[in-house]
PDB file of N, CA and C in Angstrom:
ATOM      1  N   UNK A   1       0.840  -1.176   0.000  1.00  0.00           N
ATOM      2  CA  UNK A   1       0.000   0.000   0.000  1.00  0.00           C
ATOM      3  C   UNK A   1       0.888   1.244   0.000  1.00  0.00           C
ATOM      4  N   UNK A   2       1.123   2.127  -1.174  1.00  0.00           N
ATOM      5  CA  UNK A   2       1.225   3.293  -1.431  1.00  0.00           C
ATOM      6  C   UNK A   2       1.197   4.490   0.140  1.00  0.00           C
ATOM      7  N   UNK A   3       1.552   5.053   0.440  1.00  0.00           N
ATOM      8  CA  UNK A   3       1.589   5.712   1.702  1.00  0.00           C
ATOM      9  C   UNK A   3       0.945   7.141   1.072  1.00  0.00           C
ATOM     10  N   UNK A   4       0.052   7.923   1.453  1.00  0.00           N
ATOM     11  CA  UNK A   4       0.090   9.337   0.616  1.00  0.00           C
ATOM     12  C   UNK A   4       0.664  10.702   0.882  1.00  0.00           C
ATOM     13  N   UNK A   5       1.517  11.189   0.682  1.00  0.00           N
ATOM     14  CA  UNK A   5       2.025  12.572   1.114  1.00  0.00           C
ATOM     15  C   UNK A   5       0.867  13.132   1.687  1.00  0.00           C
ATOM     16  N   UNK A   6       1.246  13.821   2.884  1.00  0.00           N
ATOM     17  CA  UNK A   6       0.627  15.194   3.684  1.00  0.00           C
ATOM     18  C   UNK A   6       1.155  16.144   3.600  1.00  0.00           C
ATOM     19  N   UNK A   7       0.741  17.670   3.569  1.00  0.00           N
ATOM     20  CA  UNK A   7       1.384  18.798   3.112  1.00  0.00           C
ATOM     21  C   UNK A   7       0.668  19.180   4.303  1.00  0.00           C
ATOM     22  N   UNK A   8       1.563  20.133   5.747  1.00  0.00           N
ATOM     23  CA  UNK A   8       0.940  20.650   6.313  1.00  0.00           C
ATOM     24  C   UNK A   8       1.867  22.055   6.489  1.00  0.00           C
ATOM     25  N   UNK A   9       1.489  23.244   7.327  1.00  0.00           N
ATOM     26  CA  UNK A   9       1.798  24.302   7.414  1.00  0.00           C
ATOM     27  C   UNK A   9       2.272  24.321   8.695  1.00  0.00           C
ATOM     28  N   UNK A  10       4.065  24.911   8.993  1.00  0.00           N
ATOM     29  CA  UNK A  10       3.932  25.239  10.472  1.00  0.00           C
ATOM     30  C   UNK A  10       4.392  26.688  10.759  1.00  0.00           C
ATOM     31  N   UNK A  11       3.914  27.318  11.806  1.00  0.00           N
ATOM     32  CA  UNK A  11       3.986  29.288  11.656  1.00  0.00           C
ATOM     33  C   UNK A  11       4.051  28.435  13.126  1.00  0.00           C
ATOM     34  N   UNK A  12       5.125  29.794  13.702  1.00  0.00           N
ATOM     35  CA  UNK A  12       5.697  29.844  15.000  1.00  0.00           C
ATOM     36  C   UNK A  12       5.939  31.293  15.113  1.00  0.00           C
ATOM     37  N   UNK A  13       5.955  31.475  16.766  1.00  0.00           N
ATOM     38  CA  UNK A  13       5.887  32.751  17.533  1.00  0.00           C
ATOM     39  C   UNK A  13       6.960  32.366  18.627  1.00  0.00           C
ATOM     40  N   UNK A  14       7.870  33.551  18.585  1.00  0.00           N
ATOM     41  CA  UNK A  14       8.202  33.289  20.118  1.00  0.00           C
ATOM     42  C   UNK A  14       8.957  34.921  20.800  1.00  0.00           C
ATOM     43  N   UNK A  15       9.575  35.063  21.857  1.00  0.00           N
ATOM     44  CA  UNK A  15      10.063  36.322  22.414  1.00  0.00           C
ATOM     45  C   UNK A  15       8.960  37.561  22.413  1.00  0.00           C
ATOM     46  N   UNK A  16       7.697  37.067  22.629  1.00  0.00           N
ATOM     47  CA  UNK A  16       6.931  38.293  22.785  1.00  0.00           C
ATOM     48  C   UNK A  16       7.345  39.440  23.609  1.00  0.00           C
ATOM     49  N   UNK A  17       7.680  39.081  24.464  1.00  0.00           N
ATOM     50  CA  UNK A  17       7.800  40.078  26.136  1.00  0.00           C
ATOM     51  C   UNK A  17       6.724  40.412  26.367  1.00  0.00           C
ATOM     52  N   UNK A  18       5.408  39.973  25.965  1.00  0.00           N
ATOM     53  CA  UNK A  18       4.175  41.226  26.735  1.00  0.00           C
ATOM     54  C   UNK A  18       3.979  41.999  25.805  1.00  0.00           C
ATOM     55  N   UNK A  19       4.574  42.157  24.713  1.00  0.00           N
ATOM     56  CA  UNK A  19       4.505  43.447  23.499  1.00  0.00           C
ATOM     57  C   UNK A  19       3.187  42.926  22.900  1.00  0.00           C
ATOM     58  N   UNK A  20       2.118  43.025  23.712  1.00  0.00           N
ATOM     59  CA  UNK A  20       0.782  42.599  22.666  1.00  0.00           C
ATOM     60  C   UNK A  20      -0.365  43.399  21.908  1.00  0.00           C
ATOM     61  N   UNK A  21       0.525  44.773  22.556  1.00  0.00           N
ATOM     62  CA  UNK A  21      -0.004  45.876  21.436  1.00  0.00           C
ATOM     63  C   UNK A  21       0.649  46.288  20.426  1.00  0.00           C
ATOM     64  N   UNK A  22      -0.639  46.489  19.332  1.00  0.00           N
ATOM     65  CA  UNK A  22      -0.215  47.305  18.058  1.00  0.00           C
ATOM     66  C   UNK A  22       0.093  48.734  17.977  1.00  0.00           C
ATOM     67  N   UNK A  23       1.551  48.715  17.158  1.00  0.00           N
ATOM     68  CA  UNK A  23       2.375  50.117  17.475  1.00  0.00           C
ATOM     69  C   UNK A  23       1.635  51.052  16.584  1.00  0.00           C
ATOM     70  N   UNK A  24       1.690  52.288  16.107  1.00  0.00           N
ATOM     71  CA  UNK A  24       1.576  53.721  14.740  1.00  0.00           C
ATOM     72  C   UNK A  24       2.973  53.738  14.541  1.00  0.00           C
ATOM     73  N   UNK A  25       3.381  53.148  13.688  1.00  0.00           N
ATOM     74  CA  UNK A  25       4.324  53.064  12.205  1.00  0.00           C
ATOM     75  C   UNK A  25       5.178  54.661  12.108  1.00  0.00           C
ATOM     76  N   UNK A  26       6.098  54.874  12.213  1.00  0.00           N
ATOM     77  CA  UNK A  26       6.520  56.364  12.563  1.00  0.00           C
ATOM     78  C   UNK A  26       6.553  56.717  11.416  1.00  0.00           C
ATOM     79  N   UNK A  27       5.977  57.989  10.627  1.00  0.00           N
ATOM     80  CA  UNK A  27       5.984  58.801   9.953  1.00  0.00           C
ATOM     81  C   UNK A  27       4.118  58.286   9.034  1.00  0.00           C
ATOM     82  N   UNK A  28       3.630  57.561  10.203  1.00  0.00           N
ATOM     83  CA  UNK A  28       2.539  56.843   9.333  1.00  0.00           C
ATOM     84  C   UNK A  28       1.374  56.804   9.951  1.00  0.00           C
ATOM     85  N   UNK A  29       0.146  56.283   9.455  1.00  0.00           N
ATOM     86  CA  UNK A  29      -1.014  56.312  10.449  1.00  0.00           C
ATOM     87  C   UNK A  29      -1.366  54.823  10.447  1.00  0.00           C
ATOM     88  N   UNK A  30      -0.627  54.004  10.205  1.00  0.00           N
ATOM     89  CA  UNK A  30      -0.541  52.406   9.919  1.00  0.00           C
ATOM     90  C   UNK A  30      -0.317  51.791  11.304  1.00  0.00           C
ATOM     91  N   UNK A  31      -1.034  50.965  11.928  1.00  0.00           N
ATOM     92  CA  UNK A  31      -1.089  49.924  13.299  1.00  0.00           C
ATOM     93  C   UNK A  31       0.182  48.624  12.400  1.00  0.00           C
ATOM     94  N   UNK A  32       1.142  48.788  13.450  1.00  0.00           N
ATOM     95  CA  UNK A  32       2.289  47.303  12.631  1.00  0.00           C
ATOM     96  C   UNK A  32       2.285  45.983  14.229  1.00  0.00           C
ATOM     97  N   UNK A  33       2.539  45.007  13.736  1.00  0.00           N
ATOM     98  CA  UNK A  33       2.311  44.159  14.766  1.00  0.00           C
ATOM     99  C   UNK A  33       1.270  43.898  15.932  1.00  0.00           C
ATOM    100  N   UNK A  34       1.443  43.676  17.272  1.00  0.00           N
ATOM    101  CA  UNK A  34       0.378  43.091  18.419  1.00  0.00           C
ATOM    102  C   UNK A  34      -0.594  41.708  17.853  1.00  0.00           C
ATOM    103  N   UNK A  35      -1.003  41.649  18.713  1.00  0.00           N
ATOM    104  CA  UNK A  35      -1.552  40.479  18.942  1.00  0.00           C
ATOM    105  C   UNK A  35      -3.362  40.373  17.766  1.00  0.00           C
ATOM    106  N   UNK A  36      -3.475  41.277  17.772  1.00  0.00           N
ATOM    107  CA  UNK A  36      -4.993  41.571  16.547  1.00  0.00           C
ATOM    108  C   UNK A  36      -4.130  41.020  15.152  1.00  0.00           C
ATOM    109  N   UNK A  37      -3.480  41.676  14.939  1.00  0.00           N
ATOM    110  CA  UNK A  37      -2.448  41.537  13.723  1.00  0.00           C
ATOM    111  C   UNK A  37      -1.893  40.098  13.816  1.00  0.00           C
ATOM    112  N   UNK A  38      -1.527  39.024  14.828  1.00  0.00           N
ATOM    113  CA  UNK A  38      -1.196  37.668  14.467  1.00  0.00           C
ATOM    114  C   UNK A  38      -2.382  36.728  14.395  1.00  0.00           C
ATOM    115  N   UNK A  39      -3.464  37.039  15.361  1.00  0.00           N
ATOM    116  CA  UNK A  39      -4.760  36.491  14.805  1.00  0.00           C
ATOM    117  C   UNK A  39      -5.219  36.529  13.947  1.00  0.00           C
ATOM    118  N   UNK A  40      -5.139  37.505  13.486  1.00  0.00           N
ATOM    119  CA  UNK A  40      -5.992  38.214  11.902  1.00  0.00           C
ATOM    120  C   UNK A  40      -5.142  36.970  10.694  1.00  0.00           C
ATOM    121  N   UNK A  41      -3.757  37.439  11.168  1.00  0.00           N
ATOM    122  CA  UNK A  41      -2.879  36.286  10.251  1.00  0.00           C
ATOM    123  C   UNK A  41      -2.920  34.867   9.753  1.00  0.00           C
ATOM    124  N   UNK A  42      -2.795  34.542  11.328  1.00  0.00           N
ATOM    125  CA  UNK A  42      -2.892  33.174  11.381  1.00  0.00           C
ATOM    126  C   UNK A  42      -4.524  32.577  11.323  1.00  0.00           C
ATOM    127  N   UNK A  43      -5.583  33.456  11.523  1.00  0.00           N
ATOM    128  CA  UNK A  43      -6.906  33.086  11.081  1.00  0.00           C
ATOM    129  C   UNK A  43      -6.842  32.782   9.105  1.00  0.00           C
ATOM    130  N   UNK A  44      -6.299  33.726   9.034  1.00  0.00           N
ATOM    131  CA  UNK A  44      -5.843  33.796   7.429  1.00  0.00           C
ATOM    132  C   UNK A  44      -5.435  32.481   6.162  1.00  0.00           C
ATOM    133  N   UNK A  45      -4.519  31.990   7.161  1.00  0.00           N
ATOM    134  CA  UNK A  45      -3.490  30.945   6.977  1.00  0.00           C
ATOM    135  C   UNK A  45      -3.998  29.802   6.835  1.00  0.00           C
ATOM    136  N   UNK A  46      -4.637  29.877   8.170  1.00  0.00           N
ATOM    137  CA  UNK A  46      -5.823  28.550   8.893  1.00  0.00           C
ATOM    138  C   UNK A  46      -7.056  28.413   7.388  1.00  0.00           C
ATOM    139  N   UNK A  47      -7.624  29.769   6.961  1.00  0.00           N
ATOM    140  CA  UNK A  47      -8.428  29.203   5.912  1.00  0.00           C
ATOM    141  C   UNK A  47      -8.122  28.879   4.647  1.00  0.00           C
ATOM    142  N   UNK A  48      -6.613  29.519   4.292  1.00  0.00           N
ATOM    143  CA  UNK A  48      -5.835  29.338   2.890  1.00  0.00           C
ATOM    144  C   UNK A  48      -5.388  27.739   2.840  1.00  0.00           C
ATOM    145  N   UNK A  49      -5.423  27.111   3.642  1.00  0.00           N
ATOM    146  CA  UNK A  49      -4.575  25.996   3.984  1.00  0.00           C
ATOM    147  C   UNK A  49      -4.917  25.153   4.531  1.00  0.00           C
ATOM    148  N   UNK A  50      -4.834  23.613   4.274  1.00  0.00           N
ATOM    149  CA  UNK A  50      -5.030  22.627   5.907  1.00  0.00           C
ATOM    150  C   UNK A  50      -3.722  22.099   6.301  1.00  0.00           C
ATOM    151  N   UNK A  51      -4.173  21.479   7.914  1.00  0.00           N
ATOM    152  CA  UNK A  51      -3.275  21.129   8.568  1.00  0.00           C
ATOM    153  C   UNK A  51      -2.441  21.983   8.827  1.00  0.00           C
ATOM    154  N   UNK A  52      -2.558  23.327   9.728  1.00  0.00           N
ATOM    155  CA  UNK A  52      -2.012  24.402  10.093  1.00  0.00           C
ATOM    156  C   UNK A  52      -1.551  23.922  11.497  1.00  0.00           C
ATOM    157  N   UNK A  53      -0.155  23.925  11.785  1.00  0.00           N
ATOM    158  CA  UNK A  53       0.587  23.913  13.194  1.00  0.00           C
ATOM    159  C   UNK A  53       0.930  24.852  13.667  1.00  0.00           C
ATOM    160  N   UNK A  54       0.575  25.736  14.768  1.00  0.00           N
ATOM    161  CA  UNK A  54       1.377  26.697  15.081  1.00  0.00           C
ATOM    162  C   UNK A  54       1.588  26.449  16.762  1.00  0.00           C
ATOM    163  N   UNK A  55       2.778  26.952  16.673  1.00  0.00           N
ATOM    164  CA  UNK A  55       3.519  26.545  18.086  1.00  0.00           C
ATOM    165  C   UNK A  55       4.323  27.765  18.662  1.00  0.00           C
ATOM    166  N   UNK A  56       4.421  28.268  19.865  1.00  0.00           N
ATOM    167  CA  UNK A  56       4.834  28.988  20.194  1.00  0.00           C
ATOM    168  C   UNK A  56       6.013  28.522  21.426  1.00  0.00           C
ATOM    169  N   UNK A  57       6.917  29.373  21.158  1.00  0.00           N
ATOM    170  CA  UNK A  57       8.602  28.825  21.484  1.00  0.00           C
ATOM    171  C   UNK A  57       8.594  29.128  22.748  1.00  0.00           C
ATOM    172  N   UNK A  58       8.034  30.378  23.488  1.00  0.00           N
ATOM    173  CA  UNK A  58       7.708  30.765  24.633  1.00  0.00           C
ATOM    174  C   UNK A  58       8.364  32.366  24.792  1.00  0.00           C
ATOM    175  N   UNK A  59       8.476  32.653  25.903  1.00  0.00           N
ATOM    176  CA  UNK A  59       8.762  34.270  26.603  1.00  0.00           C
ATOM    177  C   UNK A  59       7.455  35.039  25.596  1.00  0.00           C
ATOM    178  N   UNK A  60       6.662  34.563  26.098  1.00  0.00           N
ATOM    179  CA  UNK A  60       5.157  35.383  25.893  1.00  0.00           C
ATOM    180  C   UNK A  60       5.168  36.736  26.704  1.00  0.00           C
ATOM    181  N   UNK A  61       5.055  36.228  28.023  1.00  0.00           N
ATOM    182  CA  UNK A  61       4.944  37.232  28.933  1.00  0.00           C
ATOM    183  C   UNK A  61       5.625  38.045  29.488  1.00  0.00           C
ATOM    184  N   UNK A  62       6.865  37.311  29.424  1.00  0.00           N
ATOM    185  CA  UNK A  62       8.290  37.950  30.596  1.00  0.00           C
ATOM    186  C   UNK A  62       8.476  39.227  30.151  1.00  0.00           C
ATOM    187  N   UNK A  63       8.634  39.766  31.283  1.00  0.00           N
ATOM    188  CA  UNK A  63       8.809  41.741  31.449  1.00  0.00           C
ATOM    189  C   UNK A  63       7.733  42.374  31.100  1.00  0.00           C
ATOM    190  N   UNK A  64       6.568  41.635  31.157  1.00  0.00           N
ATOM    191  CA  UNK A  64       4.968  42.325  31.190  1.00  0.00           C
ATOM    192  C   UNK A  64       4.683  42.355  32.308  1.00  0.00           C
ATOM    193  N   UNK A  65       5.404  41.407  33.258  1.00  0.00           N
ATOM    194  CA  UNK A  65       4.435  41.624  34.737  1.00  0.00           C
ATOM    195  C   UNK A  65       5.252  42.543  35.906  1.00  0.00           C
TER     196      UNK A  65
END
């Protein structure tokens, strides 16, 4: 029996620090990064695609609290 290739997607995050807000872009009126902006993404990804992995490496929080 033939085995069948799987094609899956993996997107990773890591070294947040707590930075989970979106910055104003200097000289701009543009929101760049935070946490709206990787959902929005990875919601994105999730429907372009199957078998989406995403894993996060860690230091989410450190120097937020």
């Amino acid at each position: 029996m033939k085995k069948k290739k799987q094609k899956f997607t993996i997107l990773h995050s890591n070294d947040m620090h707590g930075d989970f807000f979106s910055e104003v872009k200097e000289g701009s009126s543009h929101l760049i990064g935070g946490l709206g902006f990787l959902s929005g993404y990875l919601n994105k990804v999730r429907q372009e695609e199957e078998n989406v992995i995403y894993v996060i490496a860690g230091d989410m929080v450190q120097g937020s609290l």
